[in-house]
C-alpha atoms as a PDB file:
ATOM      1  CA  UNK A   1       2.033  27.450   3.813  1.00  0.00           C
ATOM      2  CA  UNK A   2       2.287  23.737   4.781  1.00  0.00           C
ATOM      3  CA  UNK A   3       1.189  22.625   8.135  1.00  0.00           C
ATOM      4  CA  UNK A   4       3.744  20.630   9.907  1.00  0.00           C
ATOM      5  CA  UNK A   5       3.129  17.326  11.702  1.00  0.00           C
ATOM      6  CA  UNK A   6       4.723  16.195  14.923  1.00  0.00           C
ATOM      7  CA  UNK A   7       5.450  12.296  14.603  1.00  0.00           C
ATOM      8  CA  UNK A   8       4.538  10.618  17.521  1.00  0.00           C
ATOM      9  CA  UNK A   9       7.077   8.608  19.104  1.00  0.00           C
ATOM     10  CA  UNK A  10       9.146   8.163  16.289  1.00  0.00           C
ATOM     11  CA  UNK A  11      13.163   7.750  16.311  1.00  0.00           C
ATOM     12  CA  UNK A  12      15.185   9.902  13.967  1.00  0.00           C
ATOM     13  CA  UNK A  13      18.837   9.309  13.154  1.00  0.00           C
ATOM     14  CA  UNK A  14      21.589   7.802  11.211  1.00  0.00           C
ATOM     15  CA  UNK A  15      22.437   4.227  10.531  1.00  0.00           C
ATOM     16  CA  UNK A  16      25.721   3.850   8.315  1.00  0.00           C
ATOM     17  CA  UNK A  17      25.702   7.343   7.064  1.00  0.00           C
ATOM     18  CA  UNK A  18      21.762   6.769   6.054  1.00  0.00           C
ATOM     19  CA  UNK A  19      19.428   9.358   7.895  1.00  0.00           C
ATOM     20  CA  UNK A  20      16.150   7.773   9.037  1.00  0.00           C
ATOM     21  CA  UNK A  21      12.598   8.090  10.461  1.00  0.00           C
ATOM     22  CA  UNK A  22      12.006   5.155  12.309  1.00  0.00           C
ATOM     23  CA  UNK A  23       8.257   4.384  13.749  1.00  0.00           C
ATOM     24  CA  UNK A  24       7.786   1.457  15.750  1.00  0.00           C
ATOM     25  CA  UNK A  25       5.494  -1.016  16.230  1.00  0.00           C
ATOM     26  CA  UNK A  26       2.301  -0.787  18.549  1.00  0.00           C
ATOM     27  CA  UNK A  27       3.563  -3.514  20.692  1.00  0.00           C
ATOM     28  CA  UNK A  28       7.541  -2.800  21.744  1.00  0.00           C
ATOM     29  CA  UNK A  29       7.329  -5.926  23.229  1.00  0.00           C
ATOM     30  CA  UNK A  30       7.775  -8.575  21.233  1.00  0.00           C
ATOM     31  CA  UNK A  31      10.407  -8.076  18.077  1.00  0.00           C
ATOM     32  CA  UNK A  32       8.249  -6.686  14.866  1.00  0.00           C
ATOM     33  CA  UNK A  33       9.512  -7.433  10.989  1.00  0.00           C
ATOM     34  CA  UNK A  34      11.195  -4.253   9.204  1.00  0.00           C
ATOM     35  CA  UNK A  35       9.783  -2.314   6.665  1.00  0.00           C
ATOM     36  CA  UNK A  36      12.185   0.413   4.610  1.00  0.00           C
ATOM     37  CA  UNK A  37      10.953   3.015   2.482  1.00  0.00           C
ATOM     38  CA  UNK A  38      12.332   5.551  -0.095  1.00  0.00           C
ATOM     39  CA  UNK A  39      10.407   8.928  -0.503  1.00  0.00           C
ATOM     40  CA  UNK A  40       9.903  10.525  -3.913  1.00  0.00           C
ATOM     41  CA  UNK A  41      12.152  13.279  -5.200  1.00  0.00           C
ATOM     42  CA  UNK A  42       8.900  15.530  -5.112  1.00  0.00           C
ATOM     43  CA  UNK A  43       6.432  15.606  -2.332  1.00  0.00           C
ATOM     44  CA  UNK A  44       6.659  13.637   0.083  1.00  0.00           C
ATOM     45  CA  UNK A  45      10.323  14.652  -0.615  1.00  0.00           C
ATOM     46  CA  UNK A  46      12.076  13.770   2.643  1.00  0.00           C
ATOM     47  CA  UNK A  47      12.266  10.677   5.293  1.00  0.00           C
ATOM     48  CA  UNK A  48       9.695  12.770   7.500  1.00  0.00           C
ATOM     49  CA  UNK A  49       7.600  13.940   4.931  1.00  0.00           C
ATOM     50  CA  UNK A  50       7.166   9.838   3.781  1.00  0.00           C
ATOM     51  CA  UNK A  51       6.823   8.942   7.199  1.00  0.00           C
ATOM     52  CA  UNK A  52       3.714  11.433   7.802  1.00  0.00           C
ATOM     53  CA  UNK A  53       2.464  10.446   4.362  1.00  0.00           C
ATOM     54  CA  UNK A  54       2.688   7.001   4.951  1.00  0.00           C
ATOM     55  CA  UNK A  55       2.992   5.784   8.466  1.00  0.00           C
ATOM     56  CA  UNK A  56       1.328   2.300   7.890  1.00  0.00           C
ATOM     57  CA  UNK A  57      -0.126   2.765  11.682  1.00  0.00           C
ATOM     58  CA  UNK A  58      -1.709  -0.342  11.784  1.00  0.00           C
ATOM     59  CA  UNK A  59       0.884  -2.504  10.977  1.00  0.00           C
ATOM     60  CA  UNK A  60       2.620  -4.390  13.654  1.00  0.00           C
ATOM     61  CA  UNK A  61       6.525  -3.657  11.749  1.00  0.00           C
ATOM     62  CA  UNK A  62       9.092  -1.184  12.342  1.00  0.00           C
ATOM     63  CA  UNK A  63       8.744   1.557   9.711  1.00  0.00           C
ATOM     64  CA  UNK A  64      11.935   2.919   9.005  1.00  0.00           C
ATOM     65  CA  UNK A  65      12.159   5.486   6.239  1.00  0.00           C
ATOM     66  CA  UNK A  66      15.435   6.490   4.520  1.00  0.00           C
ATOM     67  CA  UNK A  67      17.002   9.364   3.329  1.00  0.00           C
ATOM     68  CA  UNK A  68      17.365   9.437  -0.140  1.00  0.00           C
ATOM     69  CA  UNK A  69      21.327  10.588  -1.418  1.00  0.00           C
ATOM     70  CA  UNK A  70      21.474  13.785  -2.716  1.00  0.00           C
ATOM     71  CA  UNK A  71      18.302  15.046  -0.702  1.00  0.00           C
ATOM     72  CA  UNK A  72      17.607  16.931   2.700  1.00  0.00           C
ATOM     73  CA  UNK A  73      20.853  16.081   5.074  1.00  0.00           C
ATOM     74  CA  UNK A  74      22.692  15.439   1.740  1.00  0.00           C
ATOM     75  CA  UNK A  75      21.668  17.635  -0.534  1.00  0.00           C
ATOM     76  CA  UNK A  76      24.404  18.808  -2.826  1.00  0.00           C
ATOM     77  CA  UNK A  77      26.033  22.121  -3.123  1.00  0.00           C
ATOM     78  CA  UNK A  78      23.062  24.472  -3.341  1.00  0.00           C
ATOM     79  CA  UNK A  79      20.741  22.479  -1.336  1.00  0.00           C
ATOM     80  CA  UNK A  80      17.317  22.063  -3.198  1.00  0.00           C
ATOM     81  CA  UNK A  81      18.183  24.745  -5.952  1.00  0.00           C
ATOM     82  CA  UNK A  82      21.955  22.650  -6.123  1.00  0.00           C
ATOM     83  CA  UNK A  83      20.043  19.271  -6.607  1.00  0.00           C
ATOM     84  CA  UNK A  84      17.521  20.682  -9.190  1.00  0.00           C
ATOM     85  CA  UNK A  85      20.472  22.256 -11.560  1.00  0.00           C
ATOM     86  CA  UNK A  86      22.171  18.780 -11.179  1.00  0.00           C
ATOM     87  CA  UNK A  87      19.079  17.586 -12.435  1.00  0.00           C
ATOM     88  CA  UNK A  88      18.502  19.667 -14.889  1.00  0.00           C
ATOM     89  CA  UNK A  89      22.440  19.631 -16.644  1.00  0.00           C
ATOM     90  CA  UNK A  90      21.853  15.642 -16.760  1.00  0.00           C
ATOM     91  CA  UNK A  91      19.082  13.589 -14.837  1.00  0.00           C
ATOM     92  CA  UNK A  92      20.004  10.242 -15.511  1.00  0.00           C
ATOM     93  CA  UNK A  93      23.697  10.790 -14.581  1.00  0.00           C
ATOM     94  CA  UNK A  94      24.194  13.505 -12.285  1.00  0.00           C
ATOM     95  CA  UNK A  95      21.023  11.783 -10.115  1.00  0.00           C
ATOM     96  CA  UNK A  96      19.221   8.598 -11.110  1.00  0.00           C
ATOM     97  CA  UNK A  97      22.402   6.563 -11.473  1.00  0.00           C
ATOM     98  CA  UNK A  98      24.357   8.286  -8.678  1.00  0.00           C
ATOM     99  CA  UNK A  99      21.721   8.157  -6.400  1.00  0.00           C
ATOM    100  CA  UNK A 100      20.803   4.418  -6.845  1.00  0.00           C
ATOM    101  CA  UNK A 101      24.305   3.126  -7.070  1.00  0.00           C
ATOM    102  CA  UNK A 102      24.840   4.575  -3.521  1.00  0.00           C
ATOM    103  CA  UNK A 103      21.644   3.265  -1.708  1.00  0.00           C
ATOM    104  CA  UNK A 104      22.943   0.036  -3.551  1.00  0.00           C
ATOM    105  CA  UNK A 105      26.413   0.405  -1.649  1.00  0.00           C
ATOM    106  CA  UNK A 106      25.091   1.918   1.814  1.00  0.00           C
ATOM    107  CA  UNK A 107      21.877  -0.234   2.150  1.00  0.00           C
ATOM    108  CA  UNK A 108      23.478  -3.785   3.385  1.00  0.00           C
ATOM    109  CA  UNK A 109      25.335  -1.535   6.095  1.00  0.00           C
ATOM    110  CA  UNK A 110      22.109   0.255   7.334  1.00  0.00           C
ATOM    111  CA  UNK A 111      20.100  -2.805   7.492  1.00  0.00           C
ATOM    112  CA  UNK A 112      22.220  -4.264   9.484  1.00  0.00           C
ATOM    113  CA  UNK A 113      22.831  -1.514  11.789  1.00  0.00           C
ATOM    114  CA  UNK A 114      19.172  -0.834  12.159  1.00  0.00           C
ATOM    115  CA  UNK A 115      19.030  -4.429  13.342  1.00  0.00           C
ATOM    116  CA  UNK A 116      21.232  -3.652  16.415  1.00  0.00           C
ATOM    117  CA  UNK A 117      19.584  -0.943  17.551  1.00  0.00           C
ATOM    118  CA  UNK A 118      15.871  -1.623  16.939  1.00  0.00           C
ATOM    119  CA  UNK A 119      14.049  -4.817  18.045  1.00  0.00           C
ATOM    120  CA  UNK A 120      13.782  -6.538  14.617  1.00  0.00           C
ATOM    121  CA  UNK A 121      13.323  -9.815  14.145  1.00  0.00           C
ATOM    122  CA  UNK A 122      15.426 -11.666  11.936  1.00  0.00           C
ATOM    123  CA  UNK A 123      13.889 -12.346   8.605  1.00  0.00           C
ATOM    124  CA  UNK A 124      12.772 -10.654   5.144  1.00  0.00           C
ATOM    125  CA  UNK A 125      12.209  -7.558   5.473  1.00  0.00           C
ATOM    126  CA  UNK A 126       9.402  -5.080   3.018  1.00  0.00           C
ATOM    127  CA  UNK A 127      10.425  -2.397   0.768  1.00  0.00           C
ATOM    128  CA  UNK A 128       8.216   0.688  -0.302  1.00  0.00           C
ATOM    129  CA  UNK A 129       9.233   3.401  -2.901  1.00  0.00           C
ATOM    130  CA  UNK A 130       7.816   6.160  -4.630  1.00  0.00           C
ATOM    131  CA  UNK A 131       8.514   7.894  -8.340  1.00  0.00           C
ATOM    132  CA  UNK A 132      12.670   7.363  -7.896  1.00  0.00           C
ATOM    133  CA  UNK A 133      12.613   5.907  -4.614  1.00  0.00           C
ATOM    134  CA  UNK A 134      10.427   3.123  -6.048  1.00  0.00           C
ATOM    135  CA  UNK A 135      12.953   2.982  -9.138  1.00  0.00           C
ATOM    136  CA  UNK A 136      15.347   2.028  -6.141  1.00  0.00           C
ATOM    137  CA  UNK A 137      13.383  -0.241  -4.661  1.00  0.00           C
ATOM    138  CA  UNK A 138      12.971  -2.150  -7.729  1.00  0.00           C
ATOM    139  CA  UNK A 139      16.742  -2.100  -8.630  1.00  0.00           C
ATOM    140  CA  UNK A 140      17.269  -3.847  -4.656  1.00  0.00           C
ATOM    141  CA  UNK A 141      14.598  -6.069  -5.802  1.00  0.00           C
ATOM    142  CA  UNK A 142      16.996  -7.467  -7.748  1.00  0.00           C
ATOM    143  CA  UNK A 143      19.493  -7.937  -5.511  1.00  0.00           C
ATOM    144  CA  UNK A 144      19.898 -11.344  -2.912  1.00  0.00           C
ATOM    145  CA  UNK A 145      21.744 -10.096  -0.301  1.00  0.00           C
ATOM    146  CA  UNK A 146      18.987  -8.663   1.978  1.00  0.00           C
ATOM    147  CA  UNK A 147      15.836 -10.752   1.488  1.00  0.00           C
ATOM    148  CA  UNK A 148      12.441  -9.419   1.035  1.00  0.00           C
ATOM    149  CA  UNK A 149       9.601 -10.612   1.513  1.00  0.00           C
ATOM    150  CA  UNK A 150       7.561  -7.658  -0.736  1.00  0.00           C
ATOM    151  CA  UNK A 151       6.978  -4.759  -1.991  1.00  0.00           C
ATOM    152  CA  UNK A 152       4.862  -2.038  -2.308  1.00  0.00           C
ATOM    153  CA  UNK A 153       5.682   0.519  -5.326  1.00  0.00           C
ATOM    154  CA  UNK A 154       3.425   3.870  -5.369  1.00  0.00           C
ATOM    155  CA  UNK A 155       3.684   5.466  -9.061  1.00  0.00           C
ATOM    156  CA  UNK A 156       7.021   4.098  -9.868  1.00  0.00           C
ATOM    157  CA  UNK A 157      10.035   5.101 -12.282  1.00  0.00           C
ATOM    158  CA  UNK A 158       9.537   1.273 -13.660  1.00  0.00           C
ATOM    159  CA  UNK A 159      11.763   2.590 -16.981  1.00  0.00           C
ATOM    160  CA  UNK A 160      13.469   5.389 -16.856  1.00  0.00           C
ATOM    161  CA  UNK A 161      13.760   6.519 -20.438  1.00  0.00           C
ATOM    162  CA  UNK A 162      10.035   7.241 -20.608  1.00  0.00           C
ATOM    163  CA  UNK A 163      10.029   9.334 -17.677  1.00  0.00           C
ATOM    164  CA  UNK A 164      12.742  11.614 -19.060  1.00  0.00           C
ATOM    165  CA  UNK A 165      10.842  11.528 -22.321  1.00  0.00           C
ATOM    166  CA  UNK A 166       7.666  13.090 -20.512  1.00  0.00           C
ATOM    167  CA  UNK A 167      10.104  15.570 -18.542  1.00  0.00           C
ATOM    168  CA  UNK A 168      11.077  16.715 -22.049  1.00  0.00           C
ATOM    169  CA  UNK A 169       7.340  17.429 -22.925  1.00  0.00           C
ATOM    170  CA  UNK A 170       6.581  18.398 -19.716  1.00  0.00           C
ATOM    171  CA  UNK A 171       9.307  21.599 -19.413  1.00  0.00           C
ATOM    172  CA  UNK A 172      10.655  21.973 -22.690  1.00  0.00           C
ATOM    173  CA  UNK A 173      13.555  21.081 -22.744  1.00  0.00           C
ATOM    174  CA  UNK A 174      15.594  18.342 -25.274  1.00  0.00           C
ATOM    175  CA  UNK A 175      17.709  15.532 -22.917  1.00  0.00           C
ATOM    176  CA  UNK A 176      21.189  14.436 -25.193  1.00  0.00           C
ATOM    177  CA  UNK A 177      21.324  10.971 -24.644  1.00  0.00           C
ATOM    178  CA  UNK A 178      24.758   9.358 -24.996  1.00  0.00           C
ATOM    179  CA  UNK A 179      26.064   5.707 -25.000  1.00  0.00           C
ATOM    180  CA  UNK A 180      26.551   5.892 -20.983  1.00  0.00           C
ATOM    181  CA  UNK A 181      22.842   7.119 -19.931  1.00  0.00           C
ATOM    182  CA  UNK A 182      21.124   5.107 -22.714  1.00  0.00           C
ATOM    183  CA  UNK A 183      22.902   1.911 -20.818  1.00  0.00           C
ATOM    184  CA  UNK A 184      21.855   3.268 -17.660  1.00  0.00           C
ATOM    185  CA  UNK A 185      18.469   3.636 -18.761  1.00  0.00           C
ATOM    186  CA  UNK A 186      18.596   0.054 -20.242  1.00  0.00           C
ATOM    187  CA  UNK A 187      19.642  -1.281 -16.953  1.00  0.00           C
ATOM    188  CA  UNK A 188      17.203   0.770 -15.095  1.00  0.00           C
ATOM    189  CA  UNK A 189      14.270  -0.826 -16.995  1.00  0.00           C
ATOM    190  CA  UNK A 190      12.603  -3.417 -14.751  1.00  0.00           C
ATOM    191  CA  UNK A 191       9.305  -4.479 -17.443  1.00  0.00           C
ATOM    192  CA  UNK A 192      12.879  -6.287 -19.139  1.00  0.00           C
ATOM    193  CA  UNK A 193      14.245  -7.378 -16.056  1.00  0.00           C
ATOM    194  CA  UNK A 194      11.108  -8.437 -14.283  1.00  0.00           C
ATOM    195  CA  UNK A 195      12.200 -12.317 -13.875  1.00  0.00           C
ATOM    196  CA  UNK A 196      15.282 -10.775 -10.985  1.00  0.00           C
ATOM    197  CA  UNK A 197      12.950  -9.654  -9.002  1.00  0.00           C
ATOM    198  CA  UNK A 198      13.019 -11.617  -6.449  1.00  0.00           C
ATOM    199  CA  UNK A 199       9.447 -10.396  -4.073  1.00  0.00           C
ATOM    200  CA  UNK A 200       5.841  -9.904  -5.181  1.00  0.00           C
ATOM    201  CA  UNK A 201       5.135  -6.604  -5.942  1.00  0.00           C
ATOM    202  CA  UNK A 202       2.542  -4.518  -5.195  1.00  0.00           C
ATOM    203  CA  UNK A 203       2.018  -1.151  -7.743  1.00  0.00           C
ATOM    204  CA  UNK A 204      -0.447   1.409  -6.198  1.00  0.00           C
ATOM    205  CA  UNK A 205      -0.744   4.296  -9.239  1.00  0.00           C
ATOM    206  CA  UNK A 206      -2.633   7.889  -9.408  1.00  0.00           C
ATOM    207  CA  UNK A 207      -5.188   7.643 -11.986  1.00  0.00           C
ATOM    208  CA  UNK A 208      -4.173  11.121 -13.261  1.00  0.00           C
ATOM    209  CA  UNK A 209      -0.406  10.205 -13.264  1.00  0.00           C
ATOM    210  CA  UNK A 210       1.746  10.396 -16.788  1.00  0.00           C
ATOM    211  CA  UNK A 211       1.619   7.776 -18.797  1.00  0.00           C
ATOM    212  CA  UNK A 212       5.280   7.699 -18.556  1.00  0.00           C
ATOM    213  CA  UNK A 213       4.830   5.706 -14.694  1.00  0.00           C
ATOM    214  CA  UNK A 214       0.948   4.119 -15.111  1.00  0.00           C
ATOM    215  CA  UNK A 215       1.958   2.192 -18.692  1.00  0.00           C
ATOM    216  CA  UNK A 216       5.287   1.159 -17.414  1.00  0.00           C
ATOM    217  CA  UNK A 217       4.347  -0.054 -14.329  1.00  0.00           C
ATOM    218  CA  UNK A 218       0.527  -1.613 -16.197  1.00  0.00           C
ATOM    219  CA  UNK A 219       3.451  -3.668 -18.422  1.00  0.00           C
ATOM    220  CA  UNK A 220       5.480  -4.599 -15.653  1.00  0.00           C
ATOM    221  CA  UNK A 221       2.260  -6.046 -13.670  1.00  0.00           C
ATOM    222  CA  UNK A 222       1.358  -8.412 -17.049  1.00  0.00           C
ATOM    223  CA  UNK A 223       5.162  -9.918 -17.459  1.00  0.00           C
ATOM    224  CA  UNK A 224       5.039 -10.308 -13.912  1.00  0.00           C
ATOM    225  CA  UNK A 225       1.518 -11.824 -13.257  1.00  0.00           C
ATOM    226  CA  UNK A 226      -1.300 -12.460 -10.359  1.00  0.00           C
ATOM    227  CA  UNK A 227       0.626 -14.220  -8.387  1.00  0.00           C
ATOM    228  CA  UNK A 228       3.614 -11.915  -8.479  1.00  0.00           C
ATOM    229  CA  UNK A 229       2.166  -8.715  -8.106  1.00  0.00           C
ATOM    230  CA  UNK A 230      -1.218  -6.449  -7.875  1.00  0.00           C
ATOM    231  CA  UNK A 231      -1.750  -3.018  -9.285  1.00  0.00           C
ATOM    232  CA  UNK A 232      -3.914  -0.778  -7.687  1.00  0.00           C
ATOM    233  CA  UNK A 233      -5.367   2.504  -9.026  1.00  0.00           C
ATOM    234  CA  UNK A 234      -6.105   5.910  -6.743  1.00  0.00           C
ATOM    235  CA  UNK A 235      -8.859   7.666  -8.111  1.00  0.00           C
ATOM    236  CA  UNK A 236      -7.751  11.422  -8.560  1.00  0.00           C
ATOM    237  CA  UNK A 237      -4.527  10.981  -7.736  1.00  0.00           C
ATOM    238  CA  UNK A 238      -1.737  12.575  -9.581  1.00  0.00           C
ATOM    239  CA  UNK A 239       2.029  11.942  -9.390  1.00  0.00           C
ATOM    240  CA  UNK A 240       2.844  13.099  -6.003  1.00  0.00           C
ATOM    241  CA  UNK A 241       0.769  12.290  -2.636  1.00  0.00           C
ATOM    242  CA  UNK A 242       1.574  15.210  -0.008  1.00  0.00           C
ATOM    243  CA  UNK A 243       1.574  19.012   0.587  1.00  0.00           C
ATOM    244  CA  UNK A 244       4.245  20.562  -2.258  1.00  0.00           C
ATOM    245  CA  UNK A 245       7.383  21.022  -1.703  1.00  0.00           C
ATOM    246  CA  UNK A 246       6.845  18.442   0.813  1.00  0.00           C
ATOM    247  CA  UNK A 247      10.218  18.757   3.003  1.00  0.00           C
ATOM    248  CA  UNK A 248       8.120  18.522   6.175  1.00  0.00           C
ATOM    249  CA  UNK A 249       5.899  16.146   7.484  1.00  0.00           C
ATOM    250  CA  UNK A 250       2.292  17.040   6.694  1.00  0.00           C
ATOM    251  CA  UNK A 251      -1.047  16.173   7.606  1.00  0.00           C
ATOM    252  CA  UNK A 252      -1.939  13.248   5.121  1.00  0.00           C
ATOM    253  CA  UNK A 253      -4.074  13.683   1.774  1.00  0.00           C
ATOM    254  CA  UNK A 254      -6.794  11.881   1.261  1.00  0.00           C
ATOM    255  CA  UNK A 255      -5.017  10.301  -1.093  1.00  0.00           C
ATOM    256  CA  UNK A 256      -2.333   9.263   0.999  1.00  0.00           C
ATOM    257  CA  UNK A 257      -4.424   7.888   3.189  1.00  0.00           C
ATOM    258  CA  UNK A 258      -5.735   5.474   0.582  1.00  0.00           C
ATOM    259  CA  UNK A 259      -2.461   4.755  -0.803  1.00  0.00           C
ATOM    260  CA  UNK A 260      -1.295   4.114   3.445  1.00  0.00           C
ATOM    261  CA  UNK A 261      -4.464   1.406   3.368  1.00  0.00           C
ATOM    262  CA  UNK A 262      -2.834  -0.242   0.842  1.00  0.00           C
ATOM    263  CA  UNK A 263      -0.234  -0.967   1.680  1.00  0.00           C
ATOM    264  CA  UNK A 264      -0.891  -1.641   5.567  1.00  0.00           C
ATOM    265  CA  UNK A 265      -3.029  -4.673   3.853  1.00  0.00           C
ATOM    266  CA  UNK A 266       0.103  -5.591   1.341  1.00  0.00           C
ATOM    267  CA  UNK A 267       2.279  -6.016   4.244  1.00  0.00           C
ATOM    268  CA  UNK A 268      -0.303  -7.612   6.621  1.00  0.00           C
ATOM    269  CA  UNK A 269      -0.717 -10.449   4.748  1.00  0.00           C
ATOM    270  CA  UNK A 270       3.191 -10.642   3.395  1.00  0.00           C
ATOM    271  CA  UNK A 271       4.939  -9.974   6.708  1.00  0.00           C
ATOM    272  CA  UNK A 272       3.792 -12.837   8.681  1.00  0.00           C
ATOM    273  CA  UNK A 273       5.480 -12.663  11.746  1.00  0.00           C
END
């Protein structure tokens, strides 16, 4: 059984149809940048789960972490047995590209309505993702209409037709590609479309992860360069980072905690205010 958390003074609700976990900054004060996040569709597998995981304590930003589509308040028909038979009939189009088109349409909106209701300061804001929320990330990376300043990636879908190639191995079972989710892996494969992103990058990866995230994201860190990004490796640390099936907030790992270190630092020295 997984301990739950309480989460000090944070602000739960919905901006624009988006739920959130919002954590503010140590000093109310005096307006703090925003940072966004996107939990993994494993443990941490909700807003508050990501938010215990990672709470970035010492940073002086609002922390708001987003509900994924498809998960907790929107889980499908079925809830979390419903989302894993959508998964299972197709992946890449019942959930990967449904799920990342609508962050793409919702995530202006929330932004902006986050913006009215917290004290944010105008400015770029800094995006975190893990496994398909950092697959999002990367994909709004690429977009110019909310700027960002970074962003901090922890184990990564960086391509997505390796990762569906290792679920294959991984549960035995044989994905039928077709012309549509081959060109929605294509588009979904950031080592090709590294020169639109438009924000350094940090990639923090488990050392005992599948090669199908560490070699992706190692390729995307050489197109992209020093000065464009810095990979980090967690001794020990597998795929996912809190308490399985992580729907609650937990009581950090020890890895979490050194994956929350690093990017506290990224976003220190990135998020200048």
């Amino acid at each position: 059984m997984t301990m739950s958390v309480e989460l000090s003074g944070a602000i739960e609700g919905v901006a624009a149809g988006v739920p959130f976990v919002a954590l503010p900054p140590s000093d109310e004060s005096r307006p703090a940048p925003l940072v966004l996040t996107w939990h993994l569709l494993g443990a941490p597998f909700s807003e508050a789960a990501m938010a215990a995981a990672l709470p970035m304590r010492g940073l002086h930003a609002w922390r708001v972490h987003l509900g994924l589509p498809l998960t907790g308040k929107r889980f499908p028909e079925g809830g979390f047995e419903g989302f894993f038979r959508l998964a299972s009939e197709d992946n890449v189009l019942n959930v990967v590209e449904p799920l990342t088109k609508q962050v793409e349409a919702e995530f202006p909106a929330a932004v902006a309505e986050l913006r009215s209701r917290l004290s944010i300061e105008d400015g770029p804001v800094g995006l975190v993702g893990g496994s398909q929320g950092g697959g999002v990330a990367l994909q709004m990376l690429t977009h110019a209409e909310i700027p960002v300043a970074a962003a901090a990636l922890v184990n990564p879908v960086t391509q997505l037709a390796p990762v569906i190639a290792a679920n294959e191995r991984i549960y035995d079972v044989t994905y039928h590609w077709s012309d549509r989710s081959r060109a929605v892996a294509n588009e979904y494969d950031y080592v090709r479309r590294a020169e639109e992103l438009t924000a350094p990058v940090l990639l923090v990866i488990g050392e005992e992860d599948d090669v199908s995230i560490t070699e992706p994201a190692a390729a995307l860190h050489k197109t992209l360069g020093q000065g464009r990004s810095e990979l980090v490796t967690i001794p020990g640390m597998a795929h996912e980072f809190a308490e399985a099936p992580g729907l609650e907030p937990a009581p950090q790992t020890e890895h979490a905690k050194l994956v929350d270190a690093e990017l506290t630092r990224w976003f220190a020295r990135h998020l200048a205010v």
